[in-house]
C-alpha atoms as a PDB file:
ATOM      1  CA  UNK A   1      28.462  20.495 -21.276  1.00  0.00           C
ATOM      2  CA  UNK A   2      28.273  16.832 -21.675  1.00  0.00           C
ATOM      3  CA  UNK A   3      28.083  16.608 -17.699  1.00  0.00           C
ATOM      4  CA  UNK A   4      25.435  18.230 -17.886  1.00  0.00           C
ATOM      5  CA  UNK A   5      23.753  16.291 -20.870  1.00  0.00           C
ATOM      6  CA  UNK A   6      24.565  13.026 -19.031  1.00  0.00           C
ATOM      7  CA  UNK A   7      22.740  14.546 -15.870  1.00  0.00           C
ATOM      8  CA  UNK A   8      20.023  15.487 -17.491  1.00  0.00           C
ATOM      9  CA  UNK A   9      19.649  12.332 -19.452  1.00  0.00           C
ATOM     10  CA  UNK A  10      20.290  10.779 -15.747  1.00  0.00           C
ATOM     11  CA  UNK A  11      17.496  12.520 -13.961  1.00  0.00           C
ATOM     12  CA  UNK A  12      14.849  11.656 -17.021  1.00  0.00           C
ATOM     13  CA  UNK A  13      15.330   8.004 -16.688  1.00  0.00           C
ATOM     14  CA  UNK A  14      15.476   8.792 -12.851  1.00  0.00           C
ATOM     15  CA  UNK A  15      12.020  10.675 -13.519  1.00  0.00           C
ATOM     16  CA  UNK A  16      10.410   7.818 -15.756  1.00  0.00           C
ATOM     17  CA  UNK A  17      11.573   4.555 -13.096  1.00  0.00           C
ATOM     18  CA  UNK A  18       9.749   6.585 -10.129  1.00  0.00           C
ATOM     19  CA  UNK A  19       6.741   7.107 -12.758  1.00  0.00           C
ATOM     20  CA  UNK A  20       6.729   3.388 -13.313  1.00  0.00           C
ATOM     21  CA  UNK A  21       6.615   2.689  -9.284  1.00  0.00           C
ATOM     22  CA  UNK A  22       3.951   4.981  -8.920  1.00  0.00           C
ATOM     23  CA  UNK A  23       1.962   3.339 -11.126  1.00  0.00           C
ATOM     24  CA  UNK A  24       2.701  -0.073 -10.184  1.00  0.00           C
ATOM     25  CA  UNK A  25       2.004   1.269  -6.496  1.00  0.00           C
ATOM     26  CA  UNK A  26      -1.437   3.234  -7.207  1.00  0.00           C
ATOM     27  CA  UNK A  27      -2.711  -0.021  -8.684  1.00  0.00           C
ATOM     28  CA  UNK A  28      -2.151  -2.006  -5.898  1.00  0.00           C
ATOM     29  CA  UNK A  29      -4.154  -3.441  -3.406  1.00  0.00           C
ATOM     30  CA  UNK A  30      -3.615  -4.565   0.127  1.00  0.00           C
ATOM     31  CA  UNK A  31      -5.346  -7.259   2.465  1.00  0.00           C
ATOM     32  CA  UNK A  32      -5.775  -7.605   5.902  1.00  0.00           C
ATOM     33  CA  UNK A  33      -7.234 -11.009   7.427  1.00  0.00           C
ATOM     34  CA  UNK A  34      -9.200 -11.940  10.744  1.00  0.00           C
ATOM     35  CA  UNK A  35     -11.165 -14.541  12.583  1.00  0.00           C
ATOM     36  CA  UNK A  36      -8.751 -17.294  11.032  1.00  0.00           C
ATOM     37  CA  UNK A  37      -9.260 -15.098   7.138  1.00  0.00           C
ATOM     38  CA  UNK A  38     -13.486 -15.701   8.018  1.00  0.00           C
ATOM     39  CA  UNK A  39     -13.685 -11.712   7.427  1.00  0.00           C
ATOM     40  CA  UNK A  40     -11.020 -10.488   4.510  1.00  0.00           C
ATOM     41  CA  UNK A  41     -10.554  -6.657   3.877  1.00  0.00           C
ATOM     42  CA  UNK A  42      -9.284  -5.218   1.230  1.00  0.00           C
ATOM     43  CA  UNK A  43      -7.489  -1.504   0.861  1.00  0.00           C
ATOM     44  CA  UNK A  44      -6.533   0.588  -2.494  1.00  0.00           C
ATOM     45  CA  UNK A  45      -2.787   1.906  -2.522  1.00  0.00           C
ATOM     46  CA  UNK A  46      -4.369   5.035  -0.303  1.00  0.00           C
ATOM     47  CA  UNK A  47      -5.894   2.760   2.203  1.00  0.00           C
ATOM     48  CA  UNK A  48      -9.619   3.457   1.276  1.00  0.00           C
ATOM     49  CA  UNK A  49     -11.584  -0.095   2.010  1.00  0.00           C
ATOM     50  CA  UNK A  50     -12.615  -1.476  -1.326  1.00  0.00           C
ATOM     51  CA  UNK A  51     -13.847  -4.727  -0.594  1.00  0.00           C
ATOM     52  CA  UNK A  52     -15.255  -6.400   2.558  1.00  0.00           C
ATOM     53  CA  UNK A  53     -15.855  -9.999   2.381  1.00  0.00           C
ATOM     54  CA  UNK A  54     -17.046 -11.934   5.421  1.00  0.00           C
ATOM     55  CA  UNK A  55     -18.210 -15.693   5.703  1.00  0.00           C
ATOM     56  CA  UNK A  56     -21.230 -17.172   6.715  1.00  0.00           C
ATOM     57  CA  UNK A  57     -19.803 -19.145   8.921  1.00  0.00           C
ATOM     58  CA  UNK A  58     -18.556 -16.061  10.959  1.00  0.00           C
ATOM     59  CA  UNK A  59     -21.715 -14.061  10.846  1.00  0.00           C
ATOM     60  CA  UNK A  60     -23.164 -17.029  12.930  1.00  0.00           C
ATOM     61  CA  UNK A  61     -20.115 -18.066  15.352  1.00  0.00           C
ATOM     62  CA  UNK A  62     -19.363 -14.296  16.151  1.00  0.00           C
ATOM     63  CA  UNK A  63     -21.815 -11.682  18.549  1.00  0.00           C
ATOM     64  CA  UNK A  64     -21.930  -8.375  17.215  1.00  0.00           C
ATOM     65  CA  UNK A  65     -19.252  -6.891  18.910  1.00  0.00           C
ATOM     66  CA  UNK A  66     -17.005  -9.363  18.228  1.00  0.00           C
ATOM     67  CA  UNK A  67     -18.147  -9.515  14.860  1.00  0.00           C
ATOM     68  CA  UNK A  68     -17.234  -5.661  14.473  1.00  0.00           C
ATOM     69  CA  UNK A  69     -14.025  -5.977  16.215  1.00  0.00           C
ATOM     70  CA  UNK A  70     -12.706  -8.372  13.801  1.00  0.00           C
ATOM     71  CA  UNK A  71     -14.290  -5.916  10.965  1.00  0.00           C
ATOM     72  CA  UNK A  72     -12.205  -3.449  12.339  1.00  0.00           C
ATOM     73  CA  UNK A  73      -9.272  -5.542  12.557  1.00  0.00           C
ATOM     74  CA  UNK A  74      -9.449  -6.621   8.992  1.00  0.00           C
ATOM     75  CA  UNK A  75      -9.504  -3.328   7.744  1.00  0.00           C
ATOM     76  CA  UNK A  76      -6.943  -1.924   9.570  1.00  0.00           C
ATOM     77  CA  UNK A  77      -4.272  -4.643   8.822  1.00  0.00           C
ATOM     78  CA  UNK A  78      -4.926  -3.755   5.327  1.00  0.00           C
ATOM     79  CA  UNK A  79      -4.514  -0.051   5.775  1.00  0.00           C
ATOM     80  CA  UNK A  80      -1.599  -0.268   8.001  1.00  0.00           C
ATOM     81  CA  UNK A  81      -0.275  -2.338   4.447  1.00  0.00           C
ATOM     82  CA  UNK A  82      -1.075   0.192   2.284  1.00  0.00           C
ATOM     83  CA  UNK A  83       0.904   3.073   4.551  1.00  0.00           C
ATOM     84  CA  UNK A  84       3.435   0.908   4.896  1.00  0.00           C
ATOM     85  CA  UNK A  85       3.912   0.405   1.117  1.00  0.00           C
ATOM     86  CA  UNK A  86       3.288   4.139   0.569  1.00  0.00           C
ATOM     87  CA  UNK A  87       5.927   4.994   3.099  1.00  0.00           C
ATOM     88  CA  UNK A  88       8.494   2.433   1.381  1.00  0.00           C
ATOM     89  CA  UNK A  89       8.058   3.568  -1.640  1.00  0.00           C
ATOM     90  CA  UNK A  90       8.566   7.623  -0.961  1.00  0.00           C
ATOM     91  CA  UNK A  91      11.600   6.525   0.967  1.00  0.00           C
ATOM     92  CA  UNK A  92      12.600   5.001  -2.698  1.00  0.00           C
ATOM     93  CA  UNK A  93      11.408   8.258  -4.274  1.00  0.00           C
ATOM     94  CA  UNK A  94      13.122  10.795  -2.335  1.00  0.00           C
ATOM     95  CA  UNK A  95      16.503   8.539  -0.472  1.00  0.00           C
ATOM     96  CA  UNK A  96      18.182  11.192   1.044  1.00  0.00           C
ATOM     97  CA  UNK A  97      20.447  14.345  -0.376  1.00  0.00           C
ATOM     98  CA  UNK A  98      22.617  14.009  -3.178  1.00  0.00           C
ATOM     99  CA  UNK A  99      26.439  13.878  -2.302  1.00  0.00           C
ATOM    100  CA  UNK A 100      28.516  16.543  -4.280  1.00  0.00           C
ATOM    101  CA  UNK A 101      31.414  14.557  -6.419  1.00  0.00           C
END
């Protein structure tokens, strides 16, 4: 019985770190950078654009298709961040099968 009581008291703290990373994970936010950081992107913890900034000083040097290829490499540098944070931290979640003492 107290194996079991120490499990379970194990796999409750277990339960309330990966709550903690979750949170600390959902709230984060990810950036991706291009034409030397002229256009800045910025990604939520799922990878949905939240913020586009881009600089004057871009808008004028860069044609529109250049202009919208660096858009698009902004924002995906900043989602390929966010998956790559949300694949870390389910690898921390869920690490594999429990050995059997």
């Amino acid at each position: 019985m107290q194996d079991a009581n120490a499990r379970l008291e194990e796999l409750i703290a277990a339960a309330a770190r990966a709550e903690a990373r979750v949170d600390e994970w959902s709230a984060a936010e990810f950036t991706g950078r291009a034409d030397d950081g002229g256009i800045v992107a910025v990604t939520d913890a799922l990878g949905a654009l939240t913020r586009l900034d881009i600089s004057p000083r871009t808008r004028r040097r860069l044609d529109a298709t250049n202009l919208a290829a660096a858009i698009l490499q902004a924002i995906s540098t900043a989602e390929e961040a966010a998956t790559a944070s949300r694949d870390a931290l389910l690898t921390d979640l869920h690490p594999g099968p429990r050995k059997k003492p």
